[in-house]
N, C-alpha and C. Protein backbone atom coordinates (compact mmCIF):
# COMPACT_ATOMS: atom_id res chain seq x y z
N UNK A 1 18.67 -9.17 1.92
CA UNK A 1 17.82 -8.28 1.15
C UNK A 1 16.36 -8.60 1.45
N UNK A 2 15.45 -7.44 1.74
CA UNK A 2 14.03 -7.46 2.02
C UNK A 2 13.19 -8.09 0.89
N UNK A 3 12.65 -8.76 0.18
CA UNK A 3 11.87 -9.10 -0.88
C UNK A 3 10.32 -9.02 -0.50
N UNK A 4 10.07 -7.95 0.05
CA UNK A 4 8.65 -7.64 0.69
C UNK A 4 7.74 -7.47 -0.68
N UNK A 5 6.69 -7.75 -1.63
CA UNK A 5 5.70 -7.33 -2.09
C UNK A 5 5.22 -6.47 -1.82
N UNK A 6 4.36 -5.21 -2.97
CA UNK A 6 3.76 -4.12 -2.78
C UNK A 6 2.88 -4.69 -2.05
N UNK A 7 2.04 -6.22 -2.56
CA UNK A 7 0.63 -6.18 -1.79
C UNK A 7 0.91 -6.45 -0.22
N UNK A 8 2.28 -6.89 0.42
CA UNK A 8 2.22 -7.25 1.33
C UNK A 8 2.42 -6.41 2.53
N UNK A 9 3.36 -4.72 1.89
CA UNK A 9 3.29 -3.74 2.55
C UNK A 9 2.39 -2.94 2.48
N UNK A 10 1.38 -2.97 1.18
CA UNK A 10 0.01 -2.48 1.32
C UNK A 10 -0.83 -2.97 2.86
N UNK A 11 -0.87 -4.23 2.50
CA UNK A 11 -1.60 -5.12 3.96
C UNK A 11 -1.53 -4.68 5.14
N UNK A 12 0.09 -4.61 5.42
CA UNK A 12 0.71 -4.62 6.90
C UNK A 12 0.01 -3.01 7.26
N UNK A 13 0.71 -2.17 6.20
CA UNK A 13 0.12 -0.66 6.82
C UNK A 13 -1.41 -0.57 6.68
N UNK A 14 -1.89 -1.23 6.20
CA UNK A 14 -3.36 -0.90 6.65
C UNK A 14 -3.60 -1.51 7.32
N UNK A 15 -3.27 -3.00 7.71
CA UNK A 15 -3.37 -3.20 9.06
C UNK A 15 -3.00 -2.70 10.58
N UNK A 16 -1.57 -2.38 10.04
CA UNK A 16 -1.24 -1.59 11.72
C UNK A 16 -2.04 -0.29 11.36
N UNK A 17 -2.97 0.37 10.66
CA UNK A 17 -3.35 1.26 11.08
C UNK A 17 -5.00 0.94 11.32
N UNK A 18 -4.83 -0.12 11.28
CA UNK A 18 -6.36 -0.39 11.64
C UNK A 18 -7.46 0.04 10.29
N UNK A 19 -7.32 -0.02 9.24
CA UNK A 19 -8.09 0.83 8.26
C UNK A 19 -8.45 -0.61 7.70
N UNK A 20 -9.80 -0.56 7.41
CA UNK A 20 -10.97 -1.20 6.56
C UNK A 20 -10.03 -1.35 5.00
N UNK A 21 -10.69 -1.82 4.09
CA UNK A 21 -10.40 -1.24 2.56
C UNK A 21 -10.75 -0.68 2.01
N UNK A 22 -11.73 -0.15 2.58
CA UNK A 22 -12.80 1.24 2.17
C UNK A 22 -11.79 2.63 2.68
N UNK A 23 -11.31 2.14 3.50
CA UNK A 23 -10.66 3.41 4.73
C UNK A 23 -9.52 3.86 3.56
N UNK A 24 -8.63 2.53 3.73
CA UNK A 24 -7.45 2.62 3.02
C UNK A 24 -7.37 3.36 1.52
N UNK A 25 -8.80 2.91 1.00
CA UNK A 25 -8.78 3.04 -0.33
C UNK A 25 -8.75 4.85 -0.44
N UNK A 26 -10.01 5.38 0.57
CA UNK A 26 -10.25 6.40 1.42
C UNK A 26 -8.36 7.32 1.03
N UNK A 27 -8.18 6.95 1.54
CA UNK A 27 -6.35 7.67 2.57
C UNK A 27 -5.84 7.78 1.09
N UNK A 28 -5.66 6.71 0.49
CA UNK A 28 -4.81 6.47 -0.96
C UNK A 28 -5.47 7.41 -1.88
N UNK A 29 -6.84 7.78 -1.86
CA UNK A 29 -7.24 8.22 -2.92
C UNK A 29 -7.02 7.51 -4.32
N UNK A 30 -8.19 6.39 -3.69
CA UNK A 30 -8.04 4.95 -4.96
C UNK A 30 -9.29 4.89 -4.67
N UNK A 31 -9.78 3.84 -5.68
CA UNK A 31 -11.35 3.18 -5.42
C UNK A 31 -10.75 1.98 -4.23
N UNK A 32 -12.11 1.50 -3.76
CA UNK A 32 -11.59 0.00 -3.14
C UNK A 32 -11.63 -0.95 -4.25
N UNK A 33 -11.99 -0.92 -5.07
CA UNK A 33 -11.37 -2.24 -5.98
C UNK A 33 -10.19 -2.09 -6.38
N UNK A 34 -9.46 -1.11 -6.78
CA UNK A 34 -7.85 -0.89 -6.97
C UNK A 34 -7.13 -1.63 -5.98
N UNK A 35 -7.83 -0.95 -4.69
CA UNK A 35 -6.71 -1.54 -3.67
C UNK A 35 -6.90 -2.97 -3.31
N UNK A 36 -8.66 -3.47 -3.35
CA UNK A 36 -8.32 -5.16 -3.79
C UNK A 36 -7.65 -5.54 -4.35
N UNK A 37 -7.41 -5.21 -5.61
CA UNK A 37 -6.57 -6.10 -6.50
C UNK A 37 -5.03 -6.13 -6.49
N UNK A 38 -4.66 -4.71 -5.17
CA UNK A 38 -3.07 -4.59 -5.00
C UNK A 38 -2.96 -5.72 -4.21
N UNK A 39 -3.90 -5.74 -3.56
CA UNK A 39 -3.61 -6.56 -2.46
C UNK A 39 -3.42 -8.18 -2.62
N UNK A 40 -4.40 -8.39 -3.44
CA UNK A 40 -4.23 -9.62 -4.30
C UNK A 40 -3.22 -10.16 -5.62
N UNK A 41 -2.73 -9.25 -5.78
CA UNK A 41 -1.14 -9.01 -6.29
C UNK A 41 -2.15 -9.09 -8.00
N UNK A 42 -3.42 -8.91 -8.11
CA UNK A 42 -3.73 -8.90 -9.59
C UNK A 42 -3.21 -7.59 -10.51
N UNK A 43 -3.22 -6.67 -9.81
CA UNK A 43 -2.69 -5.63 -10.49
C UNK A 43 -1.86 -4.72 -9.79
N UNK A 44 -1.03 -2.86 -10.57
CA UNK A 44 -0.30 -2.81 -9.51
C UNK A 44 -0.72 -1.32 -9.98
N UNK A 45 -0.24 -0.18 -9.24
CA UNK A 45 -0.25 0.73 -9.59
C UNK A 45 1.05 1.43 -10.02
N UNK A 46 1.00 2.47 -10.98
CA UNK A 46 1.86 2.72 -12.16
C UNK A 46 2.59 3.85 -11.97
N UNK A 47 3.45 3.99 -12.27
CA UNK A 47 4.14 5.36 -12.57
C UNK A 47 4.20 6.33 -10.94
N UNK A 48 4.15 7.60 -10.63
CA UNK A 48 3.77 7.79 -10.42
C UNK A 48 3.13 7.85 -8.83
N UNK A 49 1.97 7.67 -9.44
CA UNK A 49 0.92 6.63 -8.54
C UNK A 49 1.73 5.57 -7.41
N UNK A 50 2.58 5.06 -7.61
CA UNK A 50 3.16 3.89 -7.26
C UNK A 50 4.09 4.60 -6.10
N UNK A 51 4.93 5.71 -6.87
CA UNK A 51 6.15 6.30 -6.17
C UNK A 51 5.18 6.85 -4.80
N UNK A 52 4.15 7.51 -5.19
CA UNK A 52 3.64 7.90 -3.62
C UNK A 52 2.65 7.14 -2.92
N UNK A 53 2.61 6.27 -3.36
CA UNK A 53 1.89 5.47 -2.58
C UNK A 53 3.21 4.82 -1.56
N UNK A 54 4.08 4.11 -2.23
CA UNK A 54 5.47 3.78 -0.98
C UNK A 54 5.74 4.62 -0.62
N UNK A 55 5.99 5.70 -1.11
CA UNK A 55 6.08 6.71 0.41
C UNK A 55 4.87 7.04 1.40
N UNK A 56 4.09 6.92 1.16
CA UNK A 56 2.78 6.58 2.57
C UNK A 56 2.72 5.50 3.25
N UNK A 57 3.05 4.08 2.75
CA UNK A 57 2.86 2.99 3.21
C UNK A 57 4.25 2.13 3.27
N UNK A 58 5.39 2.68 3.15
CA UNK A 58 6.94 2.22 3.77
C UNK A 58 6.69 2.73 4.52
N UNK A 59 7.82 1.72 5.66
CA UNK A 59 7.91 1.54 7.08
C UNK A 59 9.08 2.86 6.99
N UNK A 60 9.62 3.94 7.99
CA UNK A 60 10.26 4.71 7.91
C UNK A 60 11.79 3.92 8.59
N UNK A 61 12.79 3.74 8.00
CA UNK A 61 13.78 3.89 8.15
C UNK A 61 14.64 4.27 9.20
N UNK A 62 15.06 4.17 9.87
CA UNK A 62 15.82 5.08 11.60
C UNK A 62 17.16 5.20 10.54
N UNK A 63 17.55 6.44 10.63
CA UNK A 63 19.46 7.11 10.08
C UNK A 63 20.32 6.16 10.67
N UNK A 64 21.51 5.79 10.33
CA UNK A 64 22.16 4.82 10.74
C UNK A 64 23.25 5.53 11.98
C-alpha cells in the first residue's frame, strides 16, 4: 500500500512540472501561503477543495 502524503504529492507535481509556489499556487487557484502550509503538512485543504485538487496533482494510473 502507497502511504504517500498530500504534502508529498503536492511537492512531486509541482516539481515535475517545474512550477515555483507562486506558479503552483497560480494553477490551484490558492494563495501561496495555503500551498506553503500543504506542503509543510501544517494544514490541509477541505472538503471539496481537497477532492480536486488530487485529481490535478495524482499521478494518472495506466488500466490494468
Amino acid at each position: 500500500m502507497d502511504h504517500t502524503t498530500f504534502a508529498q504529492l503536492l511537492r512531486k507535481w509541482r516539481e515535475k512540472n517545474h512550477y515555483s509556489q507562486r506558479d503552483a499556487a497560480e494553477v490551484l487557484k490558492v494563495s501561496k501561503r495555503s500551498l506553503e502550509n500543504w506542503e509543510q503538512e501544517r494544514a490541509m485543504p477541505q472538503g471539496f477543495g481537497l477532492q480536486a485538487m488530487l485529481e490535478i496533482i495524482q499521478p494518472k494510473r495506466k488500466p490494468k
